[in-house]
Protein backbone atom coordinates (compact mmCIF):
# COMPACT_ATOMS: atom_id res chain seq x y z
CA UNK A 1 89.81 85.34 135.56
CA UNK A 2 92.71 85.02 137.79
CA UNK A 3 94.87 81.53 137.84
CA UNK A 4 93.44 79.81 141.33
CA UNK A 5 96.71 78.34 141.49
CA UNK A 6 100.48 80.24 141.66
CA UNK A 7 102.41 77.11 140.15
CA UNK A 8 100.67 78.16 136.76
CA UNK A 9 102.17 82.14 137.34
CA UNK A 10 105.83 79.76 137.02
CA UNK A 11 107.20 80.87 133.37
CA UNK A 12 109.22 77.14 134.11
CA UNK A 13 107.15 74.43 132.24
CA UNK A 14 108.50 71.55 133.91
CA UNK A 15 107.56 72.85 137.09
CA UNK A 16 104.01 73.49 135.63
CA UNK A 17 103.32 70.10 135.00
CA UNK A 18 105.20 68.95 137.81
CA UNK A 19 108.22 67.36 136.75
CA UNK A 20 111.70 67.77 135.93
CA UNK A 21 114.01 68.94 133.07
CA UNK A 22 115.22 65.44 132.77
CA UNK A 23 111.52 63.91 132.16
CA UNK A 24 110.64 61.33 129.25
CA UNK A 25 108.54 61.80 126.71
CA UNK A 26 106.17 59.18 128.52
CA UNK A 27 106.48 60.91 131.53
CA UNK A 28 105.06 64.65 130.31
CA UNK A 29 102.23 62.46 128.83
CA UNK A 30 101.65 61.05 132.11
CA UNK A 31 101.94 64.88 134.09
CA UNK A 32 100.01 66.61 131.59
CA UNK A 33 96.94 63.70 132.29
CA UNK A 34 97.20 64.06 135.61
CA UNK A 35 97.05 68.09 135.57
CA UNK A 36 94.17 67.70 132.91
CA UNK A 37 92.07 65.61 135.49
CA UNK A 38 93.16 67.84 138.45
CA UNK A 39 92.63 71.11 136.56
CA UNK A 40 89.27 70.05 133.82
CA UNK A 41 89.13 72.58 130.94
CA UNK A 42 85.49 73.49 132.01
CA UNK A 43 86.01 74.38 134.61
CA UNK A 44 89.26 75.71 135.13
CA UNK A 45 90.01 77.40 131.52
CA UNK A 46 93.01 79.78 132.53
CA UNK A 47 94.91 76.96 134.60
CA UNK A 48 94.25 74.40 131.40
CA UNK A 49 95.69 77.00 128.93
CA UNK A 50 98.35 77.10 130.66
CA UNK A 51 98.71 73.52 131.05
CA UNK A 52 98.27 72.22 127.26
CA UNK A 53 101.27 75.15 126.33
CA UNK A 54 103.19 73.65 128.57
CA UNK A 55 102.37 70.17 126.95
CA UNK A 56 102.55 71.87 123.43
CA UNK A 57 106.11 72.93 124.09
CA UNK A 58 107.34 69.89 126.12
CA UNK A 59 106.16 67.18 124.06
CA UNK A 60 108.11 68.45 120.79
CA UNK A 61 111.45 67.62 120.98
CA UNK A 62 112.52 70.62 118.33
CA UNK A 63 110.62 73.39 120.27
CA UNK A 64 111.74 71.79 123.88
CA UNK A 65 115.55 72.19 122.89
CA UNK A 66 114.25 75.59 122.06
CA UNK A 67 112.83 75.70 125.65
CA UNK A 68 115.90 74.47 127.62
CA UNK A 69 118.25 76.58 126.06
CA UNK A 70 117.10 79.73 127.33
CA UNK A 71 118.03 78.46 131.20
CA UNK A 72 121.76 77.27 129.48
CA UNK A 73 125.19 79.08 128.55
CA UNK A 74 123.81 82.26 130.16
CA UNK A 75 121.46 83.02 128.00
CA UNK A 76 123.71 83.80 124.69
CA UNK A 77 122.93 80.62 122.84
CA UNK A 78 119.12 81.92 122.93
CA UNK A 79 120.31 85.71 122.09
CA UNK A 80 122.10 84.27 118.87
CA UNK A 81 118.75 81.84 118.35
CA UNK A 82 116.80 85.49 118.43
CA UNK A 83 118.90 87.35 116.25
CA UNK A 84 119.57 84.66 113.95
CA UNK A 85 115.57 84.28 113.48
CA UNK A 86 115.31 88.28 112.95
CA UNK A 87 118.19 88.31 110.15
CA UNK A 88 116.13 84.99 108.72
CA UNK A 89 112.52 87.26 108.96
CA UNK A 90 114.68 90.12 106.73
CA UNK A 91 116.25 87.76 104.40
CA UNK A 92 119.54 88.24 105.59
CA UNK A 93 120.83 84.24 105.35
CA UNK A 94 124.62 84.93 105.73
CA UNK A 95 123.91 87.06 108.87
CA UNK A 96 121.34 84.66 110.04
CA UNK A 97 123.51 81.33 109.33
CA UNK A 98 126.42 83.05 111.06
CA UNK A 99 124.88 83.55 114.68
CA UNK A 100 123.56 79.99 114.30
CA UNK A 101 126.96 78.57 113.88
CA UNK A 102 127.90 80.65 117.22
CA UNK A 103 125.26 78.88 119.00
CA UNK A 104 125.86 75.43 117.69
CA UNK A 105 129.32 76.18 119.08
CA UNK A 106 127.39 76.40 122.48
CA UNK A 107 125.10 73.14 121.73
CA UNK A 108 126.19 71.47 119.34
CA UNK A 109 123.64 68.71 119.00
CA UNK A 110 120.54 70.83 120.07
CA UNK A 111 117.65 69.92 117.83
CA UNK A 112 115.98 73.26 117.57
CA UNK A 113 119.22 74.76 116.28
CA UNK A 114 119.44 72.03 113.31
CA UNK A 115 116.23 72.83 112.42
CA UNK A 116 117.26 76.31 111.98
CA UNK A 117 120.16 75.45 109.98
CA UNK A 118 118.08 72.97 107.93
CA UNK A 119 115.81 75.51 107.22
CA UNK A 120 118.78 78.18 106.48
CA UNK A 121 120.21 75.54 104.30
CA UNK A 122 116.84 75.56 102.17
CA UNK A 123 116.35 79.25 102.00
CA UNK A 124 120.22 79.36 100.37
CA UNK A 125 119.15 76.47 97.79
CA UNK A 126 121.62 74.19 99.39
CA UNK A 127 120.01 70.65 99.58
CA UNK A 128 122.82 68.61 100.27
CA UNK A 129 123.52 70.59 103.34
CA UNK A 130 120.33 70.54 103.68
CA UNK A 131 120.49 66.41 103.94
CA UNK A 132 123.63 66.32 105.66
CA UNK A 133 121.69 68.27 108.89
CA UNK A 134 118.81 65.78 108.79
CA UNK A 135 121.24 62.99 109.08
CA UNK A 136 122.62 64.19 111.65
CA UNK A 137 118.70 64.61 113.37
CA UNK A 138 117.75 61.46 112.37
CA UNK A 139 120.44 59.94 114.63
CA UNK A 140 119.87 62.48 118.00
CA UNK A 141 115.94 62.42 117.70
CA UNK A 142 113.97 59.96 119.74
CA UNK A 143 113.18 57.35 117.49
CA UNK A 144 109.66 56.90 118.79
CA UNK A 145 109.03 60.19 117.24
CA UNK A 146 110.28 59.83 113.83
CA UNK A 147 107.01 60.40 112.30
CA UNK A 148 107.28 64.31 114.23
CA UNK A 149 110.83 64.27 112.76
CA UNK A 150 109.76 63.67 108.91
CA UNK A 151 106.62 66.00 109.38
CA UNK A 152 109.56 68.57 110.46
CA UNK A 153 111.36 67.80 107.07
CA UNK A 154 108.60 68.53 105.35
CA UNK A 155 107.12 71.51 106.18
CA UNK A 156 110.74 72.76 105.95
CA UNK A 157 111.34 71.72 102.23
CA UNK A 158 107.31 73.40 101.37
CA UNK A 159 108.90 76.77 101.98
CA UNK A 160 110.88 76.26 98.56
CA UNK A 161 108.81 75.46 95.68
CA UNK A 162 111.65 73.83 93.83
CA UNK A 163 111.63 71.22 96.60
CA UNK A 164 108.06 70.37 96.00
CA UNK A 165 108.81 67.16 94.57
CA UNK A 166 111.13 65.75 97.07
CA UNK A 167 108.76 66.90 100.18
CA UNK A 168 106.08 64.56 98.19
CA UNK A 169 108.59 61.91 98.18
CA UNK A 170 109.03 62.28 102.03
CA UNK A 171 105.27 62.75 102.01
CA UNK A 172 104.94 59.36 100.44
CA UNK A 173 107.24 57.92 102.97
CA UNK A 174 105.60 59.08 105.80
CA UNK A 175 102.56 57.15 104.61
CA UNK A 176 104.31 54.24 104.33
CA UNK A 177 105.81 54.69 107.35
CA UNK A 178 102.73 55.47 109.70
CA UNK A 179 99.12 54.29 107.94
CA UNK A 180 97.53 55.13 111.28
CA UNK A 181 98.90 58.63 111.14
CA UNK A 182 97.39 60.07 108.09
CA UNK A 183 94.60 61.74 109.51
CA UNK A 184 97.35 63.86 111.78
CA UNK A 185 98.55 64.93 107.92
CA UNK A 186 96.38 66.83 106.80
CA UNK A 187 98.43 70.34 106.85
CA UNK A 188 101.40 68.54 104.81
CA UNK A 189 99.33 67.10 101.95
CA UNK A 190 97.27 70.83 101.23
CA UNK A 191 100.97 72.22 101.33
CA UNK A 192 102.23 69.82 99.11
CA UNK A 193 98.81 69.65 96.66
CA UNK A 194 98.68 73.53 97.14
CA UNK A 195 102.29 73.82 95.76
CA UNK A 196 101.37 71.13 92.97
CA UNK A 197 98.40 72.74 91.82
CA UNK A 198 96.29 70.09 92.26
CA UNK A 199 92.86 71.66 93.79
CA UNK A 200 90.73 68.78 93.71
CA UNK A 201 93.15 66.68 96.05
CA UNK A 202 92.99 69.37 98.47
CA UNK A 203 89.00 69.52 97.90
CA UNK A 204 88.96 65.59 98.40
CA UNK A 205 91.20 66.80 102.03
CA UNK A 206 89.38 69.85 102.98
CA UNK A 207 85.83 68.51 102.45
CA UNK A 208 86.19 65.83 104.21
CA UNK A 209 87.58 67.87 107.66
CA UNK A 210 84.80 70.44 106.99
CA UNK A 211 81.80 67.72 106.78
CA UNK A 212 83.15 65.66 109.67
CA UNK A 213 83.15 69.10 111.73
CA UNK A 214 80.29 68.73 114.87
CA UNK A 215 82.25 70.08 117.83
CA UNK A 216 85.17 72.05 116.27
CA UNK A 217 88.66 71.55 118.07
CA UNK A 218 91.70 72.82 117.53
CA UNK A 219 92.64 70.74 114.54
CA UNK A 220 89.46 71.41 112.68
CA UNK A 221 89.47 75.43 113.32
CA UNK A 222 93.27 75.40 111.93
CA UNK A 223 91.64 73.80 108.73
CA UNK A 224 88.85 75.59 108.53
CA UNK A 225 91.56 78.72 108.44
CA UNK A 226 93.10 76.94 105.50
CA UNK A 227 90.21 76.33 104.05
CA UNK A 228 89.29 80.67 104.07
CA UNK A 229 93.16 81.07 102.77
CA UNK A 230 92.58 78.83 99.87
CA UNK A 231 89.12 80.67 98.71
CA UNK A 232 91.11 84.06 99.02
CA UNK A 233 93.86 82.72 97.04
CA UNK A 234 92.41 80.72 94.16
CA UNK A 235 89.31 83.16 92.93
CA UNK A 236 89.07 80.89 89.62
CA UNK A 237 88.86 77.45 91.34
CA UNK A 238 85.77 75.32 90.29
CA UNK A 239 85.27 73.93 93.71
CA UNK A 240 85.67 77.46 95.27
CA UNK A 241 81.39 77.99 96.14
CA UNK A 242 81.34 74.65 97.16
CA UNK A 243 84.15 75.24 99.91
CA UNK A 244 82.40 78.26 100.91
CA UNK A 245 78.99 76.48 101.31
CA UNK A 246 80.63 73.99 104.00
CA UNK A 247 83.03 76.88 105.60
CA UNK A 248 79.46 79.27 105.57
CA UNK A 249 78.23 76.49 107.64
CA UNK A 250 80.92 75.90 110.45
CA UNK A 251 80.73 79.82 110.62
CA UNK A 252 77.25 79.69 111.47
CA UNK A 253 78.00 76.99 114.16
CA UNK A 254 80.88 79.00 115.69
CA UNK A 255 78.74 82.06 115.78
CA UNK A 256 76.19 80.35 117.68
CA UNK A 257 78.38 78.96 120.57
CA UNK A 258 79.64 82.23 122.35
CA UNK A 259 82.66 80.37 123.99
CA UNK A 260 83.34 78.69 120.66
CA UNK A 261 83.05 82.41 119.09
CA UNK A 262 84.86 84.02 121.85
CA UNK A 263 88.13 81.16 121.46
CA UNK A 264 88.22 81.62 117.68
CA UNK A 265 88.46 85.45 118.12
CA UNK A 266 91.35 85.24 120.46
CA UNK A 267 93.55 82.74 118.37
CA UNK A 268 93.05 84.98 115.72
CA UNK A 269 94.14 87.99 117.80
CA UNK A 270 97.05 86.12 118.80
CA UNK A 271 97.98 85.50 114.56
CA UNK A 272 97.33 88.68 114.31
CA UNK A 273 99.92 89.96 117.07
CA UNK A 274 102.38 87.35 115.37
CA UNK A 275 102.39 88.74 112.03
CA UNK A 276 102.02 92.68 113.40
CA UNK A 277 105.25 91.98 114.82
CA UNK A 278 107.08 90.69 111.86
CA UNK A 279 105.50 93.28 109.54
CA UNK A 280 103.60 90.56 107.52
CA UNK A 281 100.93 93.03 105.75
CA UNK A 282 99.50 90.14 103.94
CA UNK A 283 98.86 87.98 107.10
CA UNK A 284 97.33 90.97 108.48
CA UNK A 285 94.86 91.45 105.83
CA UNK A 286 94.19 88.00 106.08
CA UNK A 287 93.30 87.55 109.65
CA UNK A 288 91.34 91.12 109.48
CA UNK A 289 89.27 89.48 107.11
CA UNK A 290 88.59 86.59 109.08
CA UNK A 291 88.09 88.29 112.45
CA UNK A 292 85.30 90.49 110.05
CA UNK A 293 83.59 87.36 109.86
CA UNK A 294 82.74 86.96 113.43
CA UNK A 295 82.65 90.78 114.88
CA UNK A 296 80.83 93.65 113.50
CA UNK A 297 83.17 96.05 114.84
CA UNK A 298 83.35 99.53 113.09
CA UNK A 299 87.16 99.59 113.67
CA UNK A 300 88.12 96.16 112.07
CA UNK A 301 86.99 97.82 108.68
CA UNK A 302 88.99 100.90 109.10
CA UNK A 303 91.97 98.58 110.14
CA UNK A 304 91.38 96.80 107.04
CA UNK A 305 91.03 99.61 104.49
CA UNK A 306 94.48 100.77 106.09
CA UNK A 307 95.68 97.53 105.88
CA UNK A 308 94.95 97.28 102.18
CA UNK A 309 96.78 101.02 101.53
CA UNK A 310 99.40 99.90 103.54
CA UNK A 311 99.84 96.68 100.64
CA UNK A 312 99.69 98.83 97.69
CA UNK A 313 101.98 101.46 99.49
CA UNK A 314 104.10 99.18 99.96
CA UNK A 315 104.40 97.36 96.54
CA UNK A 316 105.29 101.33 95.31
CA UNK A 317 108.04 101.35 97.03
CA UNK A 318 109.06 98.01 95.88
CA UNK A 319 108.90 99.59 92.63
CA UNK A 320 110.81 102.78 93.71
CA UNK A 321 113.73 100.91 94.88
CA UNK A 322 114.26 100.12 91.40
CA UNK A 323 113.19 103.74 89.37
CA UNK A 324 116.49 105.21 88.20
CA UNK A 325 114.48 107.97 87.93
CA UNK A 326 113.75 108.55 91.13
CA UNK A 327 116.05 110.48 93.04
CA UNK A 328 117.87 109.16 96.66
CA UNK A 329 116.40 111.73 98.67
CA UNK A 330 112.59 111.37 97.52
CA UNK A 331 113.42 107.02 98.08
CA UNK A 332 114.41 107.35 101.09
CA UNK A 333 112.33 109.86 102.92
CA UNK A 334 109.53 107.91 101.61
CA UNK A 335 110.12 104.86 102.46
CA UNK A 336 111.26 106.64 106.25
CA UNK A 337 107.48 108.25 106.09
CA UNK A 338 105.91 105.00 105.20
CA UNK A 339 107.73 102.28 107.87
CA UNK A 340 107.01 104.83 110.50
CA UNK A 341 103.20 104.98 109.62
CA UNK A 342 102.87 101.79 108.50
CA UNK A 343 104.53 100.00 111.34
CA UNK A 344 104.76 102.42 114.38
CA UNK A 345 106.02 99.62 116.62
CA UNK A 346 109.07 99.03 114.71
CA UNK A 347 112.62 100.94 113.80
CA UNK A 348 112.23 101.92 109.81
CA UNK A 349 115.92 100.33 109.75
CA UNK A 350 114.84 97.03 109.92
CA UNK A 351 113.39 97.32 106.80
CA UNK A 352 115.71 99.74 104.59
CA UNK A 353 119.45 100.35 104.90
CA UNK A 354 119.51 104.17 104.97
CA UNK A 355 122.07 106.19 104.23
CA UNK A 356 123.90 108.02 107.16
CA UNK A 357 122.62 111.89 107.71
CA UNK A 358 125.72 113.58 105.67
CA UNK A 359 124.82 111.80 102.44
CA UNK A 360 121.11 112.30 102.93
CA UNK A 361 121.69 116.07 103.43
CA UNK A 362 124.33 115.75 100.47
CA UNK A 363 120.89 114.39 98.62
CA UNK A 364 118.73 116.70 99.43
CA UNK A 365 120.16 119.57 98.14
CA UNK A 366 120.15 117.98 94.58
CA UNK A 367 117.13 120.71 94.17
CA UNK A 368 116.24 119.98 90.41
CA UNK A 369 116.65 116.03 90.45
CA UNK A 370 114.28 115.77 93.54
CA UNK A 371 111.82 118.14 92.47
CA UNK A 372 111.45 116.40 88.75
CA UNK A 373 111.00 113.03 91.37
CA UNK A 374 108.32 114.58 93.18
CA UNK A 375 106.31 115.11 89.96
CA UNK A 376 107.23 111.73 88.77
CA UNK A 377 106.06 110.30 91.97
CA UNK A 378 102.73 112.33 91.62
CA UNK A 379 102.36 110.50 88.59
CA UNK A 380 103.86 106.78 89.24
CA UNK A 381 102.71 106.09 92.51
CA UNK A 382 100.13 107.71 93.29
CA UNK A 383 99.28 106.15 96.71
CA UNK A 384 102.77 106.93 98.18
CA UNK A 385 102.12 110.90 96.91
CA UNK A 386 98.37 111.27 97.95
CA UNK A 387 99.07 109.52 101.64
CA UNK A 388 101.87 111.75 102.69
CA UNK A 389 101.44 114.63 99.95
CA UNK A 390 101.89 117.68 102.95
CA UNK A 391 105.47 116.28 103.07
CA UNK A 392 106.09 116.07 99.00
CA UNK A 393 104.44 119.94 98.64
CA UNK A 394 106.72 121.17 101.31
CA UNK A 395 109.95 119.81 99.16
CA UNK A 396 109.04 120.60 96.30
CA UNK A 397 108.29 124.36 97.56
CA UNK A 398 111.97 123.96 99.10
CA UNK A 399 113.57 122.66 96.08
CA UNK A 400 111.52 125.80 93.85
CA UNK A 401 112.93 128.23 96.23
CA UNK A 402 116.91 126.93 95.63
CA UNK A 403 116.22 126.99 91.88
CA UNK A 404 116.78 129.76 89.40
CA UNK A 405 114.25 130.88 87.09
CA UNK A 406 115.75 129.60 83.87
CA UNK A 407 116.14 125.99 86.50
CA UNK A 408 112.77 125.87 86.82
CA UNK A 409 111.38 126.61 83.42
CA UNK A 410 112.96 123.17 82.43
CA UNK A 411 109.95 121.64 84.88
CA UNK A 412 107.44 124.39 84.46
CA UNK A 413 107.32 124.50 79.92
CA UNK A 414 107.08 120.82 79.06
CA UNK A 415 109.61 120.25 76.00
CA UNK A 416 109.69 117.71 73.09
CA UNK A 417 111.75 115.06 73.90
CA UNK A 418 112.89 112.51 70.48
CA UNK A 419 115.47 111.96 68.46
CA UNK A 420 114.53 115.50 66.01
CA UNK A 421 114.37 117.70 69.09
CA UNK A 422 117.00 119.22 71.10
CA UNK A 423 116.25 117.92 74.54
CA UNK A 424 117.16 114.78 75.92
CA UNK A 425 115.66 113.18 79.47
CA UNK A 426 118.54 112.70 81.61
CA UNK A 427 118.57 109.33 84.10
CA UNK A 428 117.43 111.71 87.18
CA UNK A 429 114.26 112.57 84.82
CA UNK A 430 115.46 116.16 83.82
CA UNK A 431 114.80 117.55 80.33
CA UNK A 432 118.11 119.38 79.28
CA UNK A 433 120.04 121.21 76.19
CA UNK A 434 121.34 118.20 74.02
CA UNK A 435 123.97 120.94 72.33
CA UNK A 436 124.30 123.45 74.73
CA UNK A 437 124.57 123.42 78.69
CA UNK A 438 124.58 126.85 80.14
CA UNK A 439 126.27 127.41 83.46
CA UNK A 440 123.11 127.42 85.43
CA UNK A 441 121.72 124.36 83.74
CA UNK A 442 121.11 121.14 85.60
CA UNK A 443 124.10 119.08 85.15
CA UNK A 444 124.10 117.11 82.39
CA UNK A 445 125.44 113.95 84.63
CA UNK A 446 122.10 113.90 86.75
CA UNK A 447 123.47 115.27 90.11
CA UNK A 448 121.10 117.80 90.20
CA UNK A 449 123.61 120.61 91.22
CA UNK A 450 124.17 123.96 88.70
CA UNK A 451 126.61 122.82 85.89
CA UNK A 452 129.19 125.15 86.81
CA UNK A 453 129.54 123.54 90.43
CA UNK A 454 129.31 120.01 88.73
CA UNK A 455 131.14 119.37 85.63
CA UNK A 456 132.17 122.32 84.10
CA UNK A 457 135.49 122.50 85.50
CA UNK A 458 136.50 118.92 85.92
């Protein structure tokens, strides 16, 4: 359906809803109304999507100083605010805290950067800086939405279970704070009784939602995903077939409303997108799962079974990063063979900090250690060998071809490796002479090169 009107084709939200950068909070209200009863959902969905993002964005202070700065300084406070969010996806804090600090030195009270930093400041551990940025919100946010504010504070310290206790303190302060509010809490006390372990206080939360569920909004459908999270992730709960019964239920009801149906599809697809672009294989999985609930489409279960390699895959080479017996070369060109299948969208580097071509040719001629790591990948992780073995059998037929006879005999006649024999298993994984190296032995050091162009002469 195309948008009947060409204000809503505007990528400028204030100019959406009709009103200016320097509009209240009272006045968006007041726009968004009046484009609501203008523009009625039913019967103008596109132009009301539009609309209530505008709204979404406009009537949070943190995610409107988001908004504004991408019209301010040229554009380079929101370039740091993008990079800064990719180092913080990767893990990379120091990076990530670095390019904030640039942008603060563009704006320095905007409220989406101190969130940022607030939520750097947790991922380093650091609470009092942590504090120090709230205090510093707490006197530029409007105090009319203090409540958004502590909900902010929140959700922030959640992402660090050693915080758990202090985000129920908050929690508990918030309910002091705003009685008439708790029903708008919901998300904050799962997170917090999720991270406390205590199931039947987020049974006592989630039941409640589910059985109050006729005509499922946008609130209810987001708990309704929590609720499907929660099964997945606690298999041994006791009230786990109960929560199923009620969530059984609303699917039934949401498969019997096509528009309903249709709406849930496409906010998953959207999730989906989200997490496909920030290579979040668990999300995925997730979602898939969900989506399987309400299409019988032949391609969702391929895209899951790949979804669930792509997991395992991926904890292997978790585990390879850390195998001193696994050579450089065999690491890396697997991990290069997996982030290109695994995520064809995205550069392998943003994952893996590979070495530059010199040193990788420099490891791939170390023929005997990268062969022995091609059998001990066969053997240790098996789904990394089976999914890309064409590339393992055409190194390991490279590697046979540099190696000698007596070279490959070491790989080829197993030998008896303990303290009585007289073979050892170098780091590398390569069975040598403990008494005697000959010159066209593996080096004893592990470098995989011929002893007499290793060590023999040093």
């Amino acid at each position: 359906m195309k948008l009947k009107n060409s204000v809503f084709k505007s990528s400028n939200l204030y100019r959406i809803l009709g009103t200016n950068s320097n509009a209240g909070e009272e006045l968006i209200k007041q726009r968004y109304l009046e484009k609501v009863r203008e523009f009625p959902p039913e019967e103008n969905p596109e132009e009301f999507k539009v609309i209530r993002e505008a709204y979404d964005t406009l009537k949070d202070p943190f995610k409107r100083s988001g908004y504004d700065l991408k019209t301010k300084y040229q554009g380079q406070a929101s370039k740091f605010l993008q990079e800064a969010l990719d180092y913080m996806d990767w893990g990379k804090i120091e990076e990530a805290e670095f390019l904030l600090n640039k942008a603060a030195e563009l704006a320095a009270d905007n409220l989406y950067i101190l969130r940022l930093k607030a939520e750097v400041a947790v991922m380093k551990g650091d609470i009092n800086l942590f504090n120090d940025i709230f205090e510093q919100l707490e006197e530029l946010f409007p105090k009319k939405q203090e409540y958004l504010l502590l909900l902010n504070k929140i959700v922030l310290l959640l992402e660090s279970e050693q915080y758990t206790k202090y985000a129920n303190r908050v929690l508990k302060e918030m309910e002091k704070k705003f009685p008439d509010k708790k029903s708008e809490m919901t998300d904050v006390y799962i997170g917090v009784y999720d991270q406390q372990g205590k199931f039947n206080k987020i049974w006592n939360v989630l039941s409640n939602e589910l059985k109050t569920f006729s005509e499922p909004d946008e609130d209810n459908i987001r708990h309704f995903l929590i609720a499907i999270a929660l099964i997945n992730k606690y298999e041994k709960w006791e009230k786990k077939d109960s929560l199923i019964a009620l969530t059984e239920s609303f699917i039934a009801k949401i498969n019997e409303d096509q528009e309903l149906r249709d709406y849930i599809i496409y906010v998953l697809d959207e999730n989906y997108f989200e997490a496909e672009e920030h290579g979040d294989i668990k999300a995925q999985l997730y979602i898939t799962e969900l989506l399987m609930l309400f299409e019988d489409d032949p391609d969702l279960e391929l895209e899951y079974k790949k979804l669930q390699l792509t997991e395992k895959i991926l904890n292997e080479v978790d585990r390879m990063s850390a195998d001193p017996k696994l050579s450089p070369y065999i690491f890396y060109t697997g991990s290069r063979l997996f982030f290109n299948w695994a995520y064809e969208e995205l550069d392998p580097e943003t994952f893996v900090d590979f070495p530059d071509k010199y040193a990788m040719q420099n490891f791939k001629e170390e023929y005997s250690a990268n062969l022995q790591a091609v059998k001990r990948l066969k053997k240790k992780y098996p789904r990394m060998y089976d999914t890309f073995r064409n590339e393992w059998d055409k190194i390991a037929a490279n590697c046979r071809e540099q190696l000698n006879n007596r070279q490959l005999s070491l790989f080829e006649k197993p030998r008896k490796v303990d303290q009585d024999s007289d073979y050892k298993e170098l780091a590398s994984g390569q069975i040598v002479s403990k008494n005697k190296v000959g010159r066209n032995d593996p080096c004893p050091c592990g470098s995989g090169k011929k002893y007499k162009k290793c060590c023999l002469n040093k």
